[in-house]
N, C-alpha and C. Protein backbone atom coordinates (compact mmCIF):
# COMPACT_ATOMS: atom_id res chain seq x y z
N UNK A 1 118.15 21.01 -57.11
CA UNK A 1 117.52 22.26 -57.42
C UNK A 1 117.54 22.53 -58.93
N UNK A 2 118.69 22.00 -59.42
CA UNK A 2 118.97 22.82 -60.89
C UNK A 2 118.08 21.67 -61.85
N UNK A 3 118.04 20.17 -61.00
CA UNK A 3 117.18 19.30 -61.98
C UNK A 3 115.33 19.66 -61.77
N UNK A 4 115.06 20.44 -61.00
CA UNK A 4 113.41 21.26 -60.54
C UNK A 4 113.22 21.80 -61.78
N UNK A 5 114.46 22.94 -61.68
CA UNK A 5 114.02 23.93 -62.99
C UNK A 5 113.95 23.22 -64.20
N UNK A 6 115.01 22.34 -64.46
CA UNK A 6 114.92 21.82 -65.64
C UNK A 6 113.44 21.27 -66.11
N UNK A 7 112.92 20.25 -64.92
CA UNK A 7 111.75 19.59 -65.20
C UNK A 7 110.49 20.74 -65.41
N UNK A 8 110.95 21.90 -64.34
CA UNK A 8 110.06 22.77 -64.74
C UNK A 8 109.64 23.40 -65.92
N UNK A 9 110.70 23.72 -66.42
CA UNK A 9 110.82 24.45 -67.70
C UNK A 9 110.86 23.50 -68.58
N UNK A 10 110.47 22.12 -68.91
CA UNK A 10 110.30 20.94 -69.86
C UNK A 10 108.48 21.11 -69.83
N UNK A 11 108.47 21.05 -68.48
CA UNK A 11 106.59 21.16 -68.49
C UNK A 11 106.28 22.22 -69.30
N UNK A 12 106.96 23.24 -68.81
CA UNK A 12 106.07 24.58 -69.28
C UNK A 12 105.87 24.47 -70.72
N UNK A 13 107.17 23.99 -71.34
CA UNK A 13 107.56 24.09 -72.98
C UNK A 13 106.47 23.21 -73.51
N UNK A 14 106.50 22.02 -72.97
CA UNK A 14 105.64 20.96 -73.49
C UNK A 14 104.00 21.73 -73.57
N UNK A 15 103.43 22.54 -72.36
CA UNK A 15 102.19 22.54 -72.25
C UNK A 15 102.29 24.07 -73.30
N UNK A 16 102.92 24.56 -73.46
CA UNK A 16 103.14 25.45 -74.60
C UNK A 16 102.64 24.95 -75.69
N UNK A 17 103.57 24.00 -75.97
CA UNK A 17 103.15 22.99 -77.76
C UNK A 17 101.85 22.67 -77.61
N UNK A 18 101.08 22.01 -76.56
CA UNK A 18 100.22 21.54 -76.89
C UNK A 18 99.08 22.55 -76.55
N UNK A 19 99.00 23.46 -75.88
CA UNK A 19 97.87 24.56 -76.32
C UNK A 19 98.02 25.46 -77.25
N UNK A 20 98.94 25.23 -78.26
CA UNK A 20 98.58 26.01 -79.51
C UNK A 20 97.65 25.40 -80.50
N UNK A 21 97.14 26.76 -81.02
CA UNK A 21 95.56 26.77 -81.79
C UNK A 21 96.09 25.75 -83.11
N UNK A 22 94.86 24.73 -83.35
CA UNK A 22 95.11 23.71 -84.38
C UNK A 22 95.60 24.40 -85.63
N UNK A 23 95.41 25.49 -86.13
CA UNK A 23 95.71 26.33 -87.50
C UNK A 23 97.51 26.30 -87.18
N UNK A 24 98.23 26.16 -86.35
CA UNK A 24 99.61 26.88 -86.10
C UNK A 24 100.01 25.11 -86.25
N UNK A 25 99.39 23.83 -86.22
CA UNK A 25 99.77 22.76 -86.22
C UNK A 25 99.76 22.32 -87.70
N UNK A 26 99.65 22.90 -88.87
CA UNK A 26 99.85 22.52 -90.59
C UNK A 26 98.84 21.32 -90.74
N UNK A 27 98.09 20.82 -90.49
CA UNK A 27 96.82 19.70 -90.72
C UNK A 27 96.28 20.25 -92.08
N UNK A 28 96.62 19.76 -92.77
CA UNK A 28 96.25 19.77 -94.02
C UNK A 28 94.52 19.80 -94.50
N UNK A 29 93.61 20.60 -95.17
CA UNK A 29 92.58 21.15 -95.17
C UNK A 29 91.87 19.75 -95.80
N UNK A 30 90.43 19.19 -95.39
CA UNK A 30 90.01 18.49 -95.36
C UNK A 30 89.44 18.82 -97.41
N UNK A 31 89.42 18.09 -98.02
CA UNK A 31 88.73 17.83 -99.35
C UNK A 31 87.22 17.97 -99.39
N UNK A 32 86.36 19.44 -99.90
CA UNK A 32 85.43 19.38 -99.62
C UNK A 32 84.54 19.69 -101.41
N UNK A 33 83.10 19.67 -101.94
CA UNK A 33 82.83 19.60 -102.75
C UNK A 33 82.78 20.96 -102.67
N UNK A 34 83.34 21.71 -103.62
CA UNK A 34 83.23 23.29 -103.80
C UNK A 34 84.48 23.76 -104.01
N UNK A 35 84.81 24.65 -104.39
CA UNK A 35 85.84 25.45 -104.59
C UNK A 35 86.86 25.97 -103.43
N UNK A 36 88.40 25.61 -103.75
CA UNK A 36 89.03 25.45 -102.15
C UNK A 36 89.63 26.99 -102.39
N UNK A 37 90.32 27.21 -101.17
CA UNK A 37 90.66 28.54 -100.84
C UNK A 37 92.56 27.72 -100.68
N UNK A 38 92.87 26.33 -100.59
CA UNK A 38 94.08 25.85 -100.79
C UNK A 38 94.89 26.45 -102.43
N UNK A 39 96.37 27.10 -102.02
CA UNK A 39 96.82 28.03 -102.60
C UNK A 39 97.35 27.10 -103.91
N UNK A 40 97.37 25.69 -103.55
CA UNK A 40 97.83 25.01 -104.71
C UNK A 40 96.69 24.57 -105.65
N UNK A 41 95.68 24.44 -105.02
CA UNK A 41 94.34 23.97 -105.77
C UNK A 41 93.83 25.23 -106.55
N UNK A 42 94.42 26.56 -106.13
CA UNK A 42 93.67 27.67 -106.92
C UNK A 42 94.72 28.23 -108.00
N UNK A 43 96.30 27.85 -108.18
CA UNK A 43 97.15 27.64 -108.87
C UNK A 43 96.59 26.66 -109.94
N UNK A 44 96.37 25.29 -109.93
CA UNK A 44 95.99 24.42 -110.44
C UNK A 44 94.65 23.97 -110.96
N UNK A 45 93.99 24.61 -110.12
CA UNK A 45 92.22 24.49 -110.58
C UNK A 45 92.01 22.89 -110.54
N UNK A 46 90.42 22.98 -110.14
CA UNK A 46 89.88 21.78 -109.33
C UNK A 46 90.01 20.66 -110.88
N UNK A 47 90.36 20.96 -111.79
CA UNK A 47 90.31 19.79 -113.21
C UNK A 47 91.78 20.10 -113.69
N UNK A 48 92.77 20.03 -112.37
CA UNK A 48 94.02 20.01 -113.25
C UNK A 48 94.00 21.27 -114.45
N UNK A 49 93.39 21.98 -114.67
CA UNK A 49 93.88 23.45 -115.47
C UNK A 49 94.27 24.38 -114.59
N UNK A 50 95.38 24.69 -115.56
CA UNK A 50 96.27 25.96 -114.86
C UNK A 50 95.51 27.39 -114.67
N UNK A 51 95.29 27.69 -113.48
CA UNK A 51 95.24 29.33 -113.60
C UNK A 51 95.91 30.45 -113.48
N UNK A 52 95.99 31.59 -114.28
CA UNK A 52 96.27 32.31 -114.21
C UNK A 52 96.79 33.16 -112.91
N UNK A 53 98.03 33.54 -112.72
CA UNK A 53 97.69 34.49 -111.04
C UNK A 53 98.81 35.58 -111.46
N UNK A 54 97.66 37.25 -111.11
CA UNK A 54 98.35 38.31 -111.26
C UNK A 54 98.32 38.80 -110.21
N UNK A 55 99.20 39.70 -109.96
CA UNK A 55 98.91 40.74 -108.69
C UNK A 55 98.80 42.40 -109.69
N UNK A 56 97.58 43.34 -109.30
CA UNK A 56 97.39 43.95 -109.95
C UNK A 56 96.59 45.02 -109.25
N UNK A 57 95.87 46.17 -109.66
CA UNK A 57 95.28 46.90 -109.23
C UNK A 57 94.10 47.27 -109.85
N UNK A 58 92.92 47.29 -109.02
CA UNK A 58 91.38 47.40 -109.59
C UNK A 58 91.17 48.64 -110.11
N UNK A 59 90.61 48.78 -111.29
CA UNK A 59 90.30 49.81 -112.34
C UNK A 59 88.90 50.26 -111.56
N UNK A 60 88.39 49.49 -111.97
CA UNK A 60 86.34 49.10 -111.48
C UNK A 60 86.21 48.46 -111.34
N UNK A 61 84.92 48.20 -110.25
CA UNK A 61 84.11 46.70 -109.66
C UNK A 61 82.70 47.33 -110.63
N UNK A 62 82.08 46.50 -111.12
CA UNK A 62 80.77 46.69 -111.52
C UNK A 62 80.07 45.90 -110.85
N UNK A 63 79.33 45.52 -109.90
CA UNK A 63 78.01 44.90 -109.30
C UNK A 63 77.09 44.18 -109.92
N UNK A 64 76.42 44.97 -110.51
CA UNK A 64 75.68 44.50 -111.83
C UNK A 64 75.90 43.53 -112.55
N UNK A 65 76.94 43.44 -113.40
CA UNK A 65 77.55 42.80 -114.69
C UNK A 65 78.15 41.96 -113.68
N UNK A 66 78.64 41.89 -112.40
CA UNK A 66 79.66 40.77 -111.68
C UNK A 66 80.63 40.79 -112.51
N UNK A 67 81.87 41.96 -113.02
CA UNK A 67 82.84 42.08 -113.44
C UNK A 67 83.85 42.95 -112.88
N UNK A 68 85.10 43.10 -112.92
CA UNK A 68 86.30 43.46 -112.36
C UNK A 68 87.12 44.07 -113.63
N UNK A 69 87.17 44.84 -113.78
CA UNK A 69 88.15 45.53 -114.71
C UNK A 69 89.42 46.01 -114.29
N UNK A 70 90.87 45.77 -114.69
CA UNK A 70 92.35 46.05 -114.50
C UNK A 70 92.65 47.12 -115.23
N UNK A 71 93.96 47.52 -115.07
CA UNK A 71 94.79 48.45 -116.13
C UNK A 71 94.63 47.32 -117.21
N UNK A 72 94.79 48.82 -118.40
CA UNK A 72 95.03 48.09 -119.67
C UNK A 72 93.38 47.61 -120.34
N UNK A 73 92.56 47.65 -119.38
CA UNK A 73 91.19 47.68 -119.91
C UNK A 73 90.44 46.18 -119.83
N UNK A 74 91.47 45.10 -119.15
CA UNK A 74 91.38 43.60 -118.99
C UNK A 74 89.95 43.38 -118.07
N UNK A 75 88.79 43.25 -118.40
CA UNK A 75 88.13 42.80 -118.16
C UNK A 75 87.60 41.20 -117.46
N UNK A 76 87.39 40.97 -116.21
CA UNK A 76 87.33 39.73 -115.75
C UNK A 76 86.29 39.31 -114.99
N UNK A 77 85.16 37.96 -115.13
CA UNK A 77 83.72 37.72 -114.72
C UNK A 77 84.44 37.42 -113.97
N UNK A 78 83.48 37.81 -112.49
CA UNK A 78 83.19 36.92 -110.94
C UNK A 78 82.76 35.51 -111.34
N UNK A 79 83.45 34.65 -110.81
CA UNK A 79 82.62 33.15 -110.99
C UNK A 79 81.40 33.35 -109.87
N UNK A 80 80.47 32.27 -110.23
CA UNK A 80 80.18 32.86 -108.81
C UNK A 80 79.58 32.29 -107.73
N UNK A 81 80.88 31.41 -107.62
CA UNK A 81 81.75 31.40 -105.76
C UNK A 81 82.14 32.61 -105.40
N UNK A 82 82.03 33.77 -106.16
CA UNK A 82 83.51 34.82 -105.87
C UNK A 82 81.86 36.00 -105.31
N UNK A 83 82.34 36.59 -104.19
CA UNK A 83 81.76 37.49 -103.36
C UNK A 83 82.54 38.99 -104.03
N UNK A 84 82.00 39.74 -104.62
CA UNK A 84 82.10 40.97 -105.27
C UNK A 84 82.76 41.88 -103.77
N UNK A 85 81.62 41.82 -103.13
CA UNK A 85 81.14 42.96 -101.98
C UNK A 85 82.76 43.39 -101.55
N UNK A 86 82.61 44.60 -101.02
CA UNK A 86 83.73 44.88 -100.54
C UNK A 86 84.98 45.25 -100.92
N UNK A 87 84.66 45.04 -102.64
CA UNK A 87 86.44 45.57 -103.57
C UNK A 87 86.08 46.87 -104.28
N UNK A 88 87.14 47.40 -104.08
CA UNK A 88 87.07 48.96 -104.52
C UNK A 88 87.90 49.22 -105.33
N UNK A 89 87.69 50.41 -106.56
CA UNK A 89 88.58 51.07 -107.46
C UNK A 89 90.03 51.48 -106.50
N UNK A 90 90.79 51.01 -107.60
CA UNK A 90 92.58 51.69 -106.16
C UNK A 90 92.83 50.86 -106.00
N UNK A 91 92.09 49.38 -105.17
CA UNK A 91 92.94 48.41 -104.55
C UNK A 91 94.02 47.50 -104.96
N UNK A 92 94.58 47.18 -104.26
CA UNK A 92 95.26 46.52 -105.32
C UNK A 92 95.37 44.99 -104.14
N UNK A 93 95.55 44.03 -105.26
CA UNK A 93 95.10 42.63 -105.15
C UNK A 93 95.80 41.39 -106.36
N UNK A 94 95.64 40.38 -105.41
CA UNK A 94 96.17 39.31 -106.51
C UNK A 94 95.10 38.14 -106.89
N UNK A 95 95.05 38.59 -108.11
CA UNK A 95 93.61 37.60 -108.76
C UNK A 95 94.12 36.15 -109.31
N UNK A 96 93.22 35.15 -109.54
CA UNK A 96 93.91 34.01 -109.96
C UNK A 96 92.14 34.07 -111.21
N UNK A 97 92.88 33.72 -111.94
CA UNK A 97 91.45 33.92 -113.57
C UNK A 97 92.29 32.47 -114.09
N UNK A 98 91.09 32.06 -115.37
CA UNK A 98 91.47 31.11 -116.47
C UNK A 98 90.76 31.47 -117.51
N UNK A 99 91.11 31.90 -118.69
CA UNK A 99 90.10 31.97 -120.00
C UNK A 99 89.40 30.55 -120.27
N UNK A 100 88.16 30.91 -120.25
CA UNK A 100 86.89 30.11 -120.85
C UNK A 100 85.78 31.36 -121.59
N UNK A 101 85.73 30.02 -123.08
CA UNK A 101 84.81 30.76 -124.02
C UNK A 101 84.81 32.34 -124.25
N UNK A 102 86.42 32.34 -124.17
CA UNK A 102 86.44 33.65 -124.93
C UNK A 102 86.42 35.08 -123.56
N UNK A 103 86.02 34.46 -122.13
CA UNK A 103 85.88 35.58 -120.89
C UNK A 103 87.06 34.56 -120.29
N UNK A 104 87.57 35.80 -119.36
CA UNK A 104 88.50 35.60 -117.97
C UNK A 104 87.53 35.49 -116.64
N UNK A 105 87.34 34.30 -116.45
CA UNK A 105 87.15 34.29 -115.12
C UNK A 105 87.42 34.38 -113.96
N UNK A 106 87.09 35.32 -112.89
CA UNK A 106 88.33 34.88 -111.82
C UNK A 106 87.30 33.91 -110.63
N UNK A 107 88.79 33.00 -110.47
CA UNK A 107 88.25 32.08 -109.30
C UNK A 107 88.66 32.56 -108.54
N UNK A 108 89.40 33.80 -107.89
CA UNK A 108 89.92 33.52 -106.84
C UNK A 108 90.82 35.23 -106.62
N UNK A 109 90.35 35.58 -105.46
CA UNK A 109 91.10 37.01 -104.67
C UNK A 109 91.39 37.58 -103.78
N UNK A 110 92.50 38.54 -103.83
CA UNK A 110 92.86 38.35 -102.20
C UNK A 110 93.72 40.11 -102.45
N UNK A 111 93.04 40.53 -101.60
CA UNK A 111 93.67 41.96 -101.15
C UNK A 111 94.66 42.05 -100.45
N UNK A 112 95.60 43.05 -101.30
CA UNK A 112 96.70 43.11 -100.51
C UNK A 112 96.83 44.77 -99.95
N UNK A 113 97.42 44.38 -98.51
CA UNK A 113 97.56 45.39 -97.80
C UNK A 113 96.02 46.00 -96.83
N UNK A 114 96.39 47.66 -97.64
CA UNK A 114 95.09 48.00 -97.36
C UNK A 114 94.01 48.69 -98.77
């Protein structure tokens, strides 16, 4: 009887592991041409340059201009991979930028909270 349960409860565990969703299994993100959303590649940037990463709070989104303004008056272009839509004055967020030609670009953002 007590070796039933055992086998029982080996099945169950096993069929546990294996119907979990592929994201909960760490498979490492396939190499694609474009700009990755991988946290080390946006640390590092796709040519080995370092980027920048702040956590900070949005001053202004301008639409128009495709720019992001911080405290302190730091001004930063949308590359543009980067989807504007949806960021608001208040929020607060962690940007990843690199200076080129004199502008901060950001590659890369992510809202925190709400």
């Amino acid at each position: 009887m007590v070796q039933g349960r055992r086998s029982l409860v080996a099945a169950l565990a096993l069929a546990a592991l294996i119907a979990q969703p592929a994201a909960a299994q760490l498979i490492p993100p396939t190499v694609a041409d474009g700009p990755s959303t991988n946290s080390m590649d946006m640390l590092y940037g796709r040519a080995g340059r370092v980027l920048e990463n702040i956590t900070t709070r949005i001053e202004s989104v301008d639409l128009t201009a495709r720019t992001l303004t911080i405290p302190g008056g730091t001004v930063l272009v949308f590359a543009n991979t980067i989807n504007p839509a949806g960021l608001r004055a208040g929020q607060s967020v962690s940007l990843q930028y690199e200076e080129e030609g004199g502008k901060k670009i950001l590659h890369g953002i992510t809202p925190i909270g709400n």
